[in-house]
Protein backbone atom coordinates (compact mmCIF):
# COMPACT_ATOMS: atom_id res chain seq x y z
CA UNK A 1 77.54 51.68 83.58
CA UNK A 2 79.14 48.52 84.09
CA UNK A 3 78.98 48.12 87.94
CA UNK A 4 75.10 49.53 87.37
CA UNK A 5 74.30 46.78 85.35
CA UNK A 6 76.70 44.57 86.18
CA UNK A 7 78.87 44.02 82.98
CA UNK A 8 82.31 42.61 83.04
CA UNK A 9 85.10 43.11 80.82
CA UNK A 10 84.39 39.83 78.93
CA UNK A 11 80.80 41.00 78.59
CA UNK A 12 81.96 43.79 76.65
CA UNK A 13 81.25 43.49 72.69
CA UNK A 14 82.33 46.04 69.78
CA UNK A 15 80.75 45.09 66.03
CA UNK A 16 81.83 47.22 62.83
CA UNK A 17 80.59 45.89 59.01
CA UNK A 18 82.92 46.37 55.82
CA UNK A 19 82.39 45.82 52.32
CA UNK A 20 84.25 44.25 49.76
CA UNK A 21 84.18 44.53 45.96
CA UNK A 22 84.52 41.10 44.22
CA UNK A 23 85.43 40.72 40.83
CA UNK A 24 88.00 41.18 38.05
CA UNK A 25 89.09 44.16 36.73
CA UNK A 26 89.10 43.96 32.72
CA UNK A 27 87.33 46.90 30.17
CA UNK A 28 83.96 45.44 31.03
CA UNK A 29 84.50 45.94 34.92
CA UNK A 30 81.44 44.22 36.63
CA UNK A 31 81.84 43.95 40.69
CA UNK A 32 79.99 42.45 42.86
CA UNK A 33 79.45 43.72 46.88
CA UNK A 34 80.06 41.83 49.58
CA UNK A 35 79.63 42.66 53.12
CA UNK A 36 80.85 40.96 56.65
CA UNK A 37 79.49 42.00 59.63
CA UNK A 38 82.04 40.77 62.80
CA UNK A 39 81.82 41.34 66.66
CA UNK A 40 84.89 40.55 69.50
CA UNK A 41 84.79 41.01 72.79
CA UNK A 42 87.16 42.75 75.01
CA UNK A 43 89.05 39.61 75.33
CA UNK A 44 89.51 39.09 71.50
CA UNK A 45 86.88 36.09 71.38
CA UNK A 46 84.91 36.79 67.83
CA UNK A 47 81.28 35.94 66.98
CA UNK A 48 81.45 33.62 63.84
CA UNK A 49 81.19 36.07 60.76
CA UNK A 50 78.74 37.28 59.40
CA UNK A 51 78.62 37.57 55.34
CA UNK A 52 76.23 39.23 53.12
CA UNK A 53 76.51 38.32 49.03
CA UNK A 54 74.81 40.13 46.38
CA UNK A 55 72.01 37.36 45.14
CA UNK A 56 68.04 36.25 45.73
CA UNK A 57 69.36 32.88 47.22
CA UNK A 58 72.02 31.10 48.44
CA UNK A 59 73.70 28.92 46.52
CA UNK A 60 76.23 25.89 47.81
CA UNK A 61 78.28 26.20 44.45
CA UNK A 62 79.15 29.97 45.43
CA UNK A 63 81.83 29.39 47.49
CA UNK A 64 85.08 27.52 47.04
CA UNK A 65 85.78 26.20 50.13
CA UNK A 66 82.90 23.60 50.68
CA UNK A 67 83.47 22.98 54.27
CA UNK A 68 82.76 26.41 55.56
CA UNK A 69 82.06 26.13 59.23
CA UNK A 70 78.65 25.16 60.63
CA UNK A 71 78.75 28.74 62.60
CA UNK A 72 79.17 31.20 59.84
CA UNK A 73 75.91 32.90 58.37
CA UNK A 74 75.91 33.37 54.47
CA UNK A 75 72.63 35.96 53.92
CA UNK A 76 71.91 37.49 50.50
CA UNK A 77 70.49 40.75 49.33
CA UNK A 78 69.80 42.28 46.07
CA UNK A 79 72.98 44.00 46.58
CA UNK A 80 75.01 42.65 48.86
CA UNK A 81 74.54 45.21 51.55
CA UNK A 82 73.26 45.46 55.00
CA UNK A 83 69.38 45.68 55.34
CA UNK A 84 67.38 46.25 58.56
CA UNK A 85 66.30 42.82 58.06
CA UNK A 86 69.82 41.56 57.89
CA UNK A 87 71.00 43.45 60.88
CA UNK A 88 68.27 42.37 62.71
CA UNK A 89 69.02 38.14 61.94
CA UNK A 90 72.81 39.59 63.04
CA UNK A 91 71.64 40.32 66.56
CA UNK A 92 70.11 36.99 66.22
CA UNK A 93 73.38 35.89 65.00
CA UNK A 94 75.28 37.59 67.91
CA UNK A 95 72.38 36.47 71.01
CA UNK A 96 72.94 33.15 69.74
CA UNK A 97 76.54 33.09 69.87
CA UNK A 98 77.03 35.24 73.14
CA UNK A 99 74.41 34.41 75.69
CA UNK A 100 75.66 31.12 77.28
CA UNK A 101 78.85 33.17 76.81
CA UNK A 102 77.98 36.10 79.17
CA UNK A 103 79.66 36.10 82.93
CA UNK A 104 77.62 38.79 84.21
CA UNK A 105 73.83 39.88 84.24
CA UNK A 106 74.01 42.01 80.77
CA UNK A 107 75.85 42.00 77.66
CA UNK A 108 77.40 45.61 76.51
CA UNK A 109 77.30 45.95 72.49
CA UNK A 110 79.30 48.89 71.01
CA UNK A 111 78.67 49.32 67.27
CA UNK A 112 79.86 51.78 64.81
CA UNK A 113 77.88 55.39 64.93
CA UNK A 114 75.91 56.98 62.03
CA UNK A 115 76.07 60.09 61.36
């Protein structure tokens, strides 16, 4: 497949998502989901993360460090997990961040398999 469409090594992507739980444990234990969605290439060069909170909207205040950098997403959904929607603005995400990137005619992008 790679000589067919002409895909080299550093064209060669693999993307997984995990979750988190956020929150302290006490005898009222509330947690909140998190989720980070993260693709490397062969070579070990990574795609700026990209991190799903529980929430309607954004908001600045949410996150400690205030200088996050400019390439990170920060999405929301109701629960924190991954939606079509969201995976969809990911491969956004990823096509941004890979294209001027790409040494041969096609990217190859490996993900995790459902079953």
């Amino acid at each position: 497949m790679k000589a067919k469409y002409g895909i080299t090594d550093d064209d060669i992507y693999n993307f997984d998502e995990t979750g988190f739980m956020m929150g302290v444990i006490s005898t009222t234990w509330q947690a909140e989901w998190a989720t980070v969605i993260q693709g490397v290439n062969s070579q070990g060069w990574a795609v700026p993360p990209f991190i799903i909170l529980a929430g309607q909207y954004h908001l600045a205040n949410w996150c400690q460090e205030p200088n996050l950098p400019y390439d990170w997403v920060i999405a929301t959904t109701e629960n924190g997990w991954t939606t079509n929607e969201k995976g969809l603005e990911w491969i956004k995400h990823f096509d941004k961040h890979t294209a001027a990137r790409t040494k041969g005619s096609h990217r190859l992008l490996d993900g995790e398999k459902r079953r």
